[in-house]
N, C-alpha and C. Protein backbone atom coordinates (compact mmCIF):
# COMPACT_ATOMS: atom_id res chain seq x y z
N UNK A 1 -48.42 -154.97 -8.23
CA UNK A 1 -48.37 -153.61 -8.74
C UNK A 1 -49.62 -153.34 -9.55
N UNK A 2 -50.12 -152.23 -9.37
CA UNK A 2 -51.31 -151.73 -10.12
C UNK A 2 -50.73 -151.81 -12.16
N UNK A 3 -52.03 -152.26 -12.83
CA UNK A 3 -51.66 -152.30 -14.13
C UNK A 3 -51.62 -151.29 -14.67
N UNK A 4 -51.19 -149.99 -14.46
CA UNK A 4 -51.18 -148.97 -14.96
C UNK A 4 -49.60 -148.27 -15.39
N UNK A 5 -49.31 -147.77 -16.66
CA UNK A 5 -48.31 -147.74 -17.25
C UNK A 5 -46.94 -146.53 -16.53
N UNK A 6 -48.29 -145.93 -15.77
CA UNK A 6 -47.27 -144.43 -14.85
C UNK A 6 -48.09 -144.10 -13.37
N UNK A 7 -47.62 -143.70 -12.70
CA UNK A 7 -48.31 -143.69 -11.31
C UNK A 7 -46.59 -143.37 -10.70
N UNK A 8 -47.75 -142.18 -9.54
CA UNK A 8 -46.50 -141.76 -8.41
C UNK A 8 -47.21 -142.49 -7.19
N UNK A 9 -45.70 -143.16 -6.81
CA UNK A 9 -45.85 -143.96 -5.47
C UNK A 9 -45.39 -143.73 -4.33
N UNK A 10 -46.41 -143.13 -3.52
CA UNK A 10 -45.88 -143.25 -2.00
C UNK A 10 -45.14 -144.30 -1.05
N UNK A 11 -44.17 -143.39 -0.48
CA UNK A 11 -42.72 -144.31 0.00
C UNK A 11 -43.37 -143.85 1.24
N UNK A 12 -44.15 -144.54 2.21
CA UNK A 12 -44.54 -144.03 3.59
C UNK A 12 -44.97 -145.01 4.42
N UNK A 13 -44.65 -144.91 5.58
CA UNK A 13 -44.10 -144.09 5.95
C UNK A 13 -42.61 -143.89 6.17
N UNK A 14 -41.76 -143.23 7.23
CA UNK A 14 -40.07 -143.00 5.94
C UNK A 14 -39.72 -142.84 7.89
N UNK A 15 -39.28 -143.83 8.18
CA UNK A 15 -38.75 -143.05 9.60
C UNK A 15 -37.54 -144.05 9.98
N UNK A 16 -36.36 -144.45 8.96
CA UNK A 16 -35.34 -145.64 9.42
C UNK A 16 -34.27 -145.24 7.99
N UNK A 17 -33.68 -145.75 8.14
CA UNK A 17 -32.31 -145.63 6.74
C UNK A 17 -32.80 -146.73 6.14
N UNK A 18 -33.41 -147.87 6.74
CA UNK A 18 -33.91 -149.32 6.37
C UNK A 18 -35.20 -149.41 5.41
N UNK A 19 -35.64 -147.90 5.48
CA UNK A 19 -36.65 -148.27 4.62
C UNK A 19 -36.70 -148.37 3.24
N UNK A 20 -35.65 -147.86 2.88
CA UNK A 20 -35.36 -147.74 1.26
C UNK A 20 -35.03 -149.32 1.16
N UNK A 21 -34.95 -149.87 1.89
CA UNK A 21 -33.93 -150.76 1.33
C UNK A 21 -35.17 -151.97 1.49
N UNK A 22 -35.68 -152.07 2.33
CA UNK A 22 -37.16 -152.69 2.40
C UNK A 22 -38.05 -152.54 0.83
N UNK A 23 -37.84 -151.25 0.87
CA UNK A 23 -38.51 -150.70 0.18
C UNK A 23 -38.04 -151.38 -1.68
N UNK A 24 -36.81 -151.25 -1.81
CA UNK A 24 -36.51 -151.99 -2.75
C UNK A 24 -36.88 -153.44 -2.91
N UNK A 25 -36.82 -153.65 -2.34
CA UNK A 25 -36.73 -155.45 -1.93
C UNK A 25 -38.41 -155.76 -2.06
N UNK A 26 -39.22 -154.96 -1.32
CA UNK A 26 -40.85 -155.13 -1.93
C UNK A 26 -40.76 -154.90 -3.67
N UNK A 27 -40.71 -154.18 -3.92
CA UNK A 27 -40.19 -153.37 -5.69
C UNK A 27 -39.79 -154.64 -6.39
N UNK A 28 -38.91 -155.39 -5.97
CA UNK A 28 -38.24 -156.67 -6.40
C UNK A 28 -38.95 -157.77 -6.61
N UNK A 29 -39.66 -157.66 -5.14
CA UNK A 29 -40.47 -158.93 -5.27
C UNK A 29 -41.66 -158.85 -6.03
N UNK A 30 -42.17 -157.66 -6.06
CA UNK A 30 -43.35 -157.49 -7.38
C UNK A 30 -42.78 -157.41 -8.34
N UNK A 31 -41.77 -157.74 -9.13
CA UNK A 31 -40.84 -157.24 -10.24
C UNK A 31 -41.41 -155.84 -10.88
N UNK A 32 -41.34 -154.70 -10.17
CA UNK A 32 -41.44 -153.46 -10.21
C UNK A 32 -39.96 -152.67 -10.68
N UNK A 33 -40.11 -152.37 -11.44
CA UNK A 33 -38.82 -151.12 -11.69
C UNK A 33 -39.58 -149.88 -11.39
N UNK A 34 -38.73 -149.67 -9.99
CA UNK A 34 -39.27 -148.35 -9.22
C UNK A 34 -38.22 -147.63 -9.37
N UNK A 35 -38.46 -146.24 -9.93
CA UNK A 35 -37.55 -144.88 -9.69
C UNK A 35 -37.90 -143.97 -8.47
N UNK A 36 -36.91 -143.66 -7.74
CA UNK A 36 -37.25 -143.07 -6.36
C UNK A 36 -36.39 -142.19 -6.31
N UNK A 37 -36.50 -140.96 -5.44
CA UNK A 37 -36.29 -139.83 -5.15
C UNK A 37 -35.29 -139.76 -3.91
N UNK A 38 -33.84 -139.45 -3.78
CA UNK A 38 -33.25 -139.63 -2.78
C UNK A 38 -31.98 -137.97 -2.25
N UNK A 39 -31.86 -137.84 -1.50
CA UNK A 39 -30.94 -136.84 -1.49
C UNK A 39 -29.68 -137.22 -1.91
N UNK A 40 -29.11 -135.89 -1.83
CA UNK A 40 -27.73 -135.87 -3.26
C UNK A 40 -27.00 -136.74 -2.73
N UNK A 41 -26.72 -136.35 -1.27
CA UNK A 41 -25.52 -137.13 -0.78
C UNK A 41 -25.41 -138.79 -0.98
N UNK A 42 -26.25 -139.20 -0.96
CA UNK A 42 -26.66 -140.79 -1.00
C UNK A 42 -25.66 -141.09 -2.82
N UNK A 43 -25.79 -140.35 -3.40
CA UNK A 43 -25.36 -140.34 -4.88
C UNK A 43 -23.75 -140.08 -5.57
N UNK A 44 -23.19 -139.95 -4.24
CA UNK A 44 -21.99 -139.28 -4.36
C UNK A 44 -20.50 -140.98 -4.20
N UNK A 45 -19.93 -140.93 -4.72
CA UNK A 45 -18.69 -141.81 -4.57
C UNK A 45 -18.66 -142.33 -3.88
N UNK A 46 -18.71 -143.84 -3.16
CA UNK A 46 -18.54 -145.10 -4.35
C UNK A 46 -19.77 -145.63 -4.38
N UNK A 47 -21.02 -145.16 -3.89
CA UNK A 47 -22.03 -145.69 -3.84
C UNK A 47 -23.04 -145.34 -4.98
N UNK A 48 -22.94 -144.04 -5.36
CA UNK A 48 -23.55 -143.28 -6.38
C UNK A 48 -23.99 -144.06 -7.71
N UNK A 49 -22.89 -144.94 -8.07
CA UNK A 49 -23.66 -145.76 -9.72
C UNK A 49 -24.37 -146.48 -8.81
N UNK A 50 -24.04 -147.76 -8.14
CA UNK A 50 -25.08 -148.20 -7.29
C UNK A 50 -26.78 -147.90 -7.17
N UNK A 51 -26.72 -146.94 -6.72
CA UNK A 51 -27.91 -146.02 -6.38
C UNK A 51 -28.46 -145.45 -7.47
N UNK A 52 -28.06 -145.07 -8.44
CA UNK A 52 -28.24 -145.26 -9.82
C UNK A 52 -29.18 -146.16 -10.33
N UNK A 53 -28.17 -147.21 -10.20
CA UNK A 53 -28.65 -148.46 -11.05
C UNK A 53 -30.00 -149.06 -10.41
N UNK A 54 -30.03 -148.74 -8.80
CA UNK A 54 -31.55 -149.16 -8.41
C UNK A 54 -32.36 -148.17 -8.34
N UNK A 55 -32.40 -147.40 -8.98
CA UNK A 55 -33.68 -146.37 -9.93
C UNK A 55 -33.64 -145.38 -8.79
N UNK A 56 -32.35 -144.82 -8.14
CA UNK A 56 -32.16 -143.36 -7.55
C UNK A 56 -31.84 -141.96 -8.71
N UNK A 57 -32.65 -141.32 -8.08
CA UNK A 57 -32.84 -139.79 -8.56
C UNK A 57 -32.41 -139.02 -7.40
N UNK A 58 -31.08 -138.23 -7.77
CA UNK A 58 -30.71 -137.60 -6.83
C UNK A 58 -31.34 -136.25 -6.73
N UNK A 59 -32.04 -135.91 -5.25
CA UNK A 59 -32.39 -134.53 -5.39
C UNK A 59 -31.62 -133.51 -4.39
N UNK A 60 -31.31 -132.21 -4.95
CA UNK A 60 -30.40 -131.82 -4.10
C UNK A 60 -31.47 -130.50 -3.40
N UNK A 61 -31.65 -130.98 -2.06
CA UNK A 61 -32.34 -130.00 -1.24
C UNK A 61 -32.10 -128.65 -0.78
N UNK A 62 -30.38 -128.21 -0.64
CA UNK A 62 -29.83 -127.03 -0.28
C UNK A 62 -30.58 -125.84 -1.27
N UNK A 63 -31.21 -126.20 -2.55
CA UNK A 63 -31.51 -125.10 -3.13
C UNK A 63 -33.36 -125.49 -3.57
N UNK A 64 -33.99 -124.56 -4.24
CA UNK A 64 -35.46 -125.38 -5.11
C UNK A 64 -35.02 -125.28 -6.71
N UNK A 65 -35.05 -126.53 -7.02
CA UNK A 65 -34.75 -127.38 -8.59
C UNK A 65 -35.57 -126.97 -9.02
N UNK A 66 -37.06 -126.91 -8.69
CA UNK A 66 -38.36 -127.00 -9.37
C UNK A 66 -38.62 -128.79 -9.93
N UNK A 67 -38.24 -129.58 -8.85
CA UNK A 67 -38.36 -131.06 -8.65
C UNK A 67 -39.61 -131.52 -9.40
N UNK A 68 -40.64 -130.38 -8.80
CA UNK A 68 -41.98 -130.76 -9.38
C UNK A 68 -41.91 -130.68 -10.70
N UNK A 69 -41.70 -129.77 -11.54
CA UNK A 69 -41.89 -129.50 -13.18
C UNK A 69 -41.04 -130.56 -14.02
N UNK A 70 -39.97 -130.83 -13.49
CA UNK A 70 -38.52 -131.83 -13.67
C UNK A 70 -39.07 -133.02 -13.93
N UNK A 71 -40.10 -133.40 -12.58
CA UNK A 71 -40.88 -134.94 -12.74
C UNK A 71 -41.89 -134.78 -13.17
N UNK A 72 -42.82 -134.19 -13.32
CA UNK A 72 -43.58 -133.81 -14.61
C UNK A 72 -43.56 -134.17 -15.94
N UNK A 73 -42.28 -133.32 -15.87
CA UNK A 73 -41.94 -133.68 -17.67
C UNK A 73 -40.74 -135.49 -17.94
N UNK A 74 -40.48 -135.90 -17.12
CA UNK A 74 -40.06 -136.93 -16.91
C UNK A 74 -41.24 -137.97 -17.31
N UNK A 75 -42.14 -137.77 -16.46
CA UNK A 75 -43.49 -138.56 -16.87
C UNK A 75 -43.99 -138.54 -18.17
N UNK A 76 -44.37 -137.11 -18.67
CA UNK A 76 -44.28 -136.90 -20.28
C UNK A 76 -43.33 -137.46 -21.36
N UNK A 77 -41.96 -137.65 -21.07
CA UNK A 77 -41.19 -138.22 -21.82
C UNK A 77 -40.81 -139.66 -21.73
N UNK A 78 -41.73 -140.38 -21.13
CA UNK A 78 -41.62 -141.68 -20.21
C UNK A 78 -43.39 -142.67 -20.80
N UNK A 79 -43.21 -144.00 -21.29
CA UNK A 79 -44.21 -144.47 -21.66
C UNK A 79 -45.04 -145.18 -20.53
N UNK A 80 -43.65 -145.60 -19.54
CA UNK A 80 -44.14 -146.64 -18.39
C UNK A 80 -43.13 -145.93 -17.55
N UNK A 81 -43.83 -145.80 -16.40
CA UNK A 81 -42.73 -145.01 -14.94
C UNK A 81 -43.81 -145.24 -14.01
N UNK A 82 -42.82 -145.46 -12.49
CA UNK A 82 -43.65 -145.40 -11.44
C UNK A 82 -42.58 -144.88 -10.80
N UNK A 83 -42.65 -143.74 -9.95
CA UNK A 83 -41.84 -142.94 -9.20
C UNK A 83 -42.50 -142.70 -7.69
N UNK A 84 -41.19 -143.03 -7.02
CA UNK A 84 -41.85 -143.10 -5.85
C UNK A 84 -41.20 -141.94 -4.68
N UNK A 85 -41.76 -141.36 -3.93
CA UNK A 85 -41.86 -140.01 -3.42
C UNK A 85 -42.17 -140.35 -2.37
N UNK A 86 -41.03 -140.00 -1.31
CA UNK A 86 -41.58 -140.04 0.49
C UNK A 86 -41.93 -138.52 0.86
N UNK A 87 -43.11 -138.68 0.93
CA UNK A 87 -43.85 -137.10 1.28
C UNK A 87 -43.48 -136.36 2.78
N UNK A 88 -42.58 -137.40 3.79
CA UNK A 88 -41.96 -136.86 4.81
C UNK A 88 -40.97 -136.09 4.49
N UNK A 89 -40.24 -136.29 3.44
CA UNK A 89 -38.76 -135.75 3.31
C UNK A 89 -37.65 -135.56 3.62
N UNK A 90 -38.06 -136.66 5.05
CA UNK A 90 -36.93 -137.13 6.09
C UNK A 90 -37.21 -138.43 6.67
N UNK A 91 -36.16 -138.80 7.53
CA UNK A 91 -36.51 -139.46 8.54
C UNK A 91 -36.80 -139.19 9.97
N UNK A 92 -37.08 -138.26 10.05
CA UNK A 92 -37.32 -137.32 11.21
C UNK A 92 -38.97 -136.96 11.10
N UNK A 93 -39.24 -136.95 12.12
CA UNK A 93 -40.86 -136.57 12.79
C UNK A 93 -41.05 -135.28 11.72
N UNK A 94 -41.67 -135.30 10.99
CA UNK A 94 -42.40 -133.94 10.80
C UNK A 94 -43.60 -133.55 10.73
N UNK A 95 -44.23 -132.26 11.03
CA UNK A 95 -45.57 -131.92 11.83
C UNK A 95 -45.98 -132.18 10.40
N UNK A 96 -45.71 -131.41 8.91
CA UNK A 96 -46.70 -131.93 7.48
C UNK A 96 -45.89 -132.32 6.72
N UNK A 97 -46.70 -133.33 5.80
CA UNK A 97 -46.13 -133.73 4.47
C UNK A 97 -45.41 -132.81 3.41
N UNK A 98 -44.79 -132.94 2.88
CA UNK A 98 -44.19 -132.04 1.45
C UNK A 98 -45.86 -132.71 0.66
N UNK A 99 -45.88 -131.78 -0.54
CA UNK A 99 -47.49 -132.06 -1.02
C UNK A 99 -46.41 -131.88 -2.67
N UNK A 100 -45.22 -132.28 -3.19
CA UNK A 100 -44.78 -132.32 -3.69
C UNK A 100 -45.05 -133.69 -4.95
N UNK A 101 -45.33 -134.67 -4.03
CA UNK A 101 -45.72 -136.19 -4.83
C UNK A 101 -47.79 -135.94 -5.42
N UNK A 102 -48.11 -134.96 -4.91
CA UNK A 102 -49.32 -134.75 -5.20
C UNK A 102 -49.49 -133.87 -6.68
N UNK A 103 -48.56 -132.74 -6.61
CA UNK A 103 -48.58 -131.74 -7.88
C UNK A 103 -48.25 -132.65 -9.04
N UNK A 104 -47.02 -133.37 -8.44
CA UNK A 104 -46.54 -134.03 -10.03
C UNK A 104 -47.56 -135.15 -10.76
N UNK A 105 -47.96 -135.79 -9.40
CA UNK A 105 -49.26 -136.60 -9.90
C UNK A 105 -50.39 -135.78 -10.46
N UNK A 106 -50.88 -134.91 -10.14
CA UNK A 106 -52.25 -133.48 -10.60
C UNK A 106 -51.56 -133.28 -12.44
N UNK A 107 -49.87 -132.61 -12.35
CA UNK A 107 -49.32 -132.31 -13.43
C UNK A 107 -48.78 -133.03 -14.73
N UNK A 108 -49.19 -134.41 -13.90
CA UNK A 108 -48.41 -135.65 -14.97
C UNK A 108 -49.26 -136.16 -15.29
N UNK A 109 -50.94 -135.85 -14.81
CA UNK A 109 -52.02 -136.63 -15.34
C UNK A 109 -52.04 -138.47 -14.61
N UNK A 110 -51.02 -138.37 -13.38
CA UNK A 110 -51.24 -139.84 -13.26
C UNK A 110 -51.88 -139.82 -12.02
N UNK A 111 -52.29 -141.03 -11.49
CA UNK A 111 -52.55 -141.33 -9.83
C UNK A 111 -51.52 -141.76 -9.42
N UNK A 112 -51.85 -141.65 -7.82
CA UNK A 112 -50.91 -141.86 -6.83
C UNK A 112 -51.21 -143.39 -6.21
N UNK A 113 -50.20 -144.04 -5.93
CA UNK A 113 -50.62 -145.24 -5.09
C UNK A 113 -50.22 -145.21 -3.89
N UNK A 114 -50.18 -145.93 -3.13
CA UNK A 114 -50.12 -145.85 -1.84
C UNK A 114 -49.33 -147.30 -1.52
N UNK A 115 -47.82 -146.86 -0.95
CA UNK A 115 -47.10 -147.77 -0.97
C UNK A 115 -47.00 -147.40 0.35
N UNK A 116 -46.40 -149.03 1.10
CA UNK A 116 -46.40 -148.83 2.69
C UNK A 116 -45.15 -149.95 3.24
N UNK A 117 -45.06 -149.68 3.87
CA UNK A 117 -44.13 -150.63 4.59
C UNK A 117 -44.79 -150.46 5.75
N UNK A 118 -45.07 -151.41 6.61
CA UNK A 118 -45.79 -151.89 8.17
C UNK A 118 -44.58 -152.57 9.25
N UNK A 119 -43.84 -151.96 10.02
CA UNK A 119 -43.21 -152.82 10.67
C UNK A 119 -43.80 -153.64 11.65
N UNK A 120 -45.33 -153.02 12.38
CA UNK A 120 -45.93 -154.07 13.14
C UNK A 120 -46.34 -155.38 12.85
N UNK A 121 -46.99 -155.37 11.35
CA UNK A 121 -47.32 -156.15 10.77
C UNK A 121 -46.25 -157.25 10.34
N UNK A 122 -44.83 -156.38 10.35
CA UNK A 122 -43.87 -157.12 9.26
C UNK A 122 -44.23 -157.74 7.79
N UNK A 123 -44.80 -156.15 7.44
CA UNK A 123 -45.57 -156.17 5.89
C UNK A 123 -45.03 -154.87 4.90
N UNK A 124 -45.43 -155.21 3.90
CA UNK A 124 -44.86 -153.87 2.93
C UNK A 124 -45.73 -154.32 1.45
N UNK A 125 -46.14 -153.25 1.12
CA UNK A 125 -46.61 -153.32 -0.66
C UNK A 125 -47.58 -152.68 -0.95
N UNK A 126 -48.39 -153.04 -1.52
CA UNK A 126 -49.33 -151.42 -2.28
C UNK A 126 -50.66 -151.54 -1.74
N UNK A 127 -51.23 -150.52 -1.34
CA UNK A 127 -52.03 -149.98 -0.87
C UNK A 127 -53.50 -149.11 -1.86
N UNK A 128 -54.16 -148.98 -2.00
CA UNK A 128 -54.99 -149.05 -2.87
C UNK A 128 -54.36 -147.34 -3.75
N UNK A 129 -55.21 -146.98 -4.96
CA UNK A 129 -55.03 -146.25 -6.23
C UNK A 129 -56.04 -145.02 -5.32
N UNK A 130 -54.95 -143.72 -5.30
CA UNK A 130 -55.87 -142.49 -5.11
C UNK A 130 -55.94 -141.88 -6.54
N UNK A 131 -57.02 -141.21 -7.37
CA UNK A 131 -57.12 -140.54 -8.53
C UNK A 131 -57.09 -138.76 -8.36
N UNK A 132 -55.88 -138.40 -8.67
CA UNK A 132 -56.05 -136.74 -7.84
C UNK A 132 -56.98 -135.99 -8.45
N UNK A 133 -58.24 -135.53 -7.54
CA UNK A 133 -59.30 -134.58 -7.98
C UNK A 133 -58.55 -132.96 -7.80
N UNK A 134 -57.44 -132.56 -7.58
CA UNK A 134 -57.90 -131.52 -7.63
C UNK A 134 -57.81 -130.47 -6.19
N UNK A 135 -58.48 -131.75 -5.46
CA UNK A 135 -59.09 -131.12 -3.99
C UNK A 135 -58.22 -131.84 -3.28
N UNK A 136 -57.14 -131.11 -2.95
CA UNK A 136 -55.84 -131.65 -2.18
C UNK A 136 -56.21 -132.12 -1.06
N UNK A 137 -57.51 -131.47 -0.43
CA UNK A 137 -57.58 -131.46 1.38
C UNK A 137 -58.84 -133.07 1.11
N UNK A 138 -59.96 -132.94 0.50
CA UNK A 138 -60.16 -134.41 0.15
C UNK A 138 -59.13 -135.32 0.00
N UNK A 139 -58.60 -135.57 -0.97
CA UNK A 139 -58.11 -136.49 -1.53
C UNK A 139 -57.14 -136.98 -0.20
N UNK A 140 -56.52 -135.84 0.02
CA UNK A 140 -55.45 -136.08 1.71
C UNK A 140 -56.12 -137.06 2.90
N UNK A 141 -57.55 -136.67 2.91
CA UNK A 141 -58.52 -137.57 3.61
C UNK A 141 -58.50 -139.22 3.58
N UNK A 142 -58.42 -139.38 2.36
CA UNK A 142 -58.37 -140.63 1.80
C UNK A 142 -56.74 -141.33 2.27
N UNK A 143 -56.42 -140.25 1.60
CA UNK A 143 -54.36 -140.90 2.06
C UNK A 143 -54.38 -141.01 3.24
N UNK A 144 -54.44 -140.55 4.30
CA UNK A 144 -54.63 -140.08 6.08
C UNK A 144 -55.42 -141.12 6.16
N UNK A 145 -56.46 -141.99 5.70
CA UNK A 145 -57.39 -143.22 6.42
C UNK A 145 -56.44 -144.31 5.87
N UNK A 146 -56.02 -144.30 5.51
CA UNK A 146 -55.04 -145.64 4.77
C UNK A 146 -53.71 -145.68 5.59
N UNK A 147 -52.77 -144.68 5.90
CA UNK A 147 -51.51 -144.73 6.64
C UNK A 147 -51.88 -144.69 7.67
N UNK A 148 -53.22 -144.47 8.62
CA UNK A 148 -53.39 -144.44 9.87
C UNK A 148 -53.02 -145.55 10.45
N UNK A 149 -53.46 -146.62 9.61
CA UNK A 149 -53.35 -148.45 10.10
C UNK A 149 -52.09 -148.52 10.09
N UNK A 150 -51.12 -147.76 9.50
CA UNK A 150 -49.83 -148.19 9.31
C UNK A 150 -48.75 -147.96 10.30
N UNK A 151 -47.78 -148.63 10.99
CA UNK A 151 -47.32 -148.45 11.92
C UNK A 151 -45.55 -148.52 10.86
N UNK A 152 -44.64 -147.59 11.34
CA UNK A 152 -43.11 -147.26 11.17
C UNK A 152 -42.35 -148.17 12.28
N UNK A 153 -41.13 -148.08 11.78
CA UNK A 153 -40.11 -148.90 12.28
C UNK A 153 -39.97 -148.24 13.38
N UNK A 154 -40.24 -146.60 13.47
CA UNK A 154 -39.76 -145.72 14.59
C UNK A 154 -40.87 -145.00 15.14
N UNK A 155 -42.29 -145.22 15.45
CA UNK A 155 -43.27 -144.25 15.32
C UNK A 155 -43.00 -143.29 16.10
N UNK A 156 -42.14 -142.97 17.01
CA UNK A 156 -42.19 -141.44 17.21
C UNK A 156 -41.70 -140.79 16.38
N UNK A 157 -40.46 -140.93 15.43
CA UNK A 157 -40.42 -140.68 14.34
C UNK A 157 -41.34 -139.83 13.06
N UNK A 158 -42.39 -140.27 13.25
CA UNK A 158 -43.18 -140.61 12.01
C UNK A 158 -44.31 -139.51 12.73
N UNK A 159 -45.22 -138.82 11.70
CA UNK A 159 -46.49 -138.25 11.73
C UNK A 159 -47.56 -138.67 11.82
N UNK A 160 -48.66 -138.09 12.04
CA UNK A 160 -49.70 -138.11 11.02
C UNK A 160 -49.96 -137.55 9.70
N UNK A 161 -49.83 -138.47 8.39
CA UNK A 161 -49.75 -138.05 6.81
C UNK A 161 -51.22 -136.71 6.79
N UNK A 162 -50.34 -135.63 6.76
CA UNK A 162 -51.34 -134.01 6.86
C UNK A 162 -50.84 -132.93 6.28
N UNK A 163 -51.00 -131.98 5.52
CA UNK A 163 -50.57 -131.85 4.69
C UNK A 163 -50.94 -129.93 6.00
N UNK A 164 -49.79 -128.73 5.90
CA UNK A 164 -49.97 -127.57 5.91
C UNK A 164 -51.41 -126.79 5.60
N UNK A 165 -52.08 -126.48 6.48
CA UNK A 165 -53.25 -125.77 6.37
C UNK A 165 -53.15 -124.26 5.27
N UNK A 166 -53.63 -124.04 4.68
CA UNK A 166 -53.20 -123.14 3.56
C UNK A 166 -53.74 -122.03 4.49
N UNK A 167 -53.17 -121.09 4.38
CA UNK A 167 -52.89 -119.82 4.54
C UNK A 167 -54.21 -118.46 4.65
């Protein structure tokens, strides 16, 4: 794990139910206390303390929380946190990223790391420190040359990490 006291960590790529759980188990083996971002349902009876207790944050998608400002100020009220954010937002193919793990990193003053799981490889763990400038479509550059190497449990599943062409 990078020596740094707060950092948002990319959970990518996200295309299996298996990856969280991979995903923990890397977290473990770096003795990382990772807080991660999961939908509501995952949180609900008898599994819910569970999911809890291994640093789930339930987010409930049917409506907008304002997730971003929420983890923001989470970071602010927090000395040491690493939160980790699958920018797919599913496990399903999608054409762009949510750019959601980027604001809170811009708004929380932290960097982003780049966490991976490789099923070709039969590898998983951290991936080098992006510092957010600012310049979403740079910095995206950088993220996009790093997950390219990376192969999913499901790659049709899975994207290319690209973020919505602005408008």
């Amino acid at each position: 794990m990078p020596d740094i006291p707060k950092f948002v960590i990319i959970a990518a790529p996200h295309s299996s139910n298996w990856d969280a759980i991979f995903m923990l188990a890397v977290a473990f083996a770096l003795k990382a206390k990772l807080f991660w971002m999961g939908k509501a349902v995952l949180f609900r009876w008898p599994l819910g303390p569970l999911v809890r207790w291994f640093g789930g944050i339930p987010i409930d998608r049917s409506t907008s929380h304002n997730v971003v400002a929420q983890s923001i100020q989470t970071f602010k009220e927090n000395k040491e946190l690493a939160m980790a954010v699958a920018p797919e937002g599913t496990r399903k193919k999608v054409r762009y990223w949510r750019t959601g793990f980027y604001y809170i990193a811009t708004g929380a003053n932290v960097p982003i790391v780049l966490g991976y799981l490789d099923f070709k490889r039969k590898a998983g763990g951290i991936g080098p420190t992006v510092h957010p400038t600012g310049d979403i479509d740079a910095d995206m550059e950088t993220i996009q040359a790093f997950y390219a190497a990376v192969t999913p449990k499901y790659p049709d599943q899975s994207g290319r990490a690209t973020i919505a062409p602005k408008d």
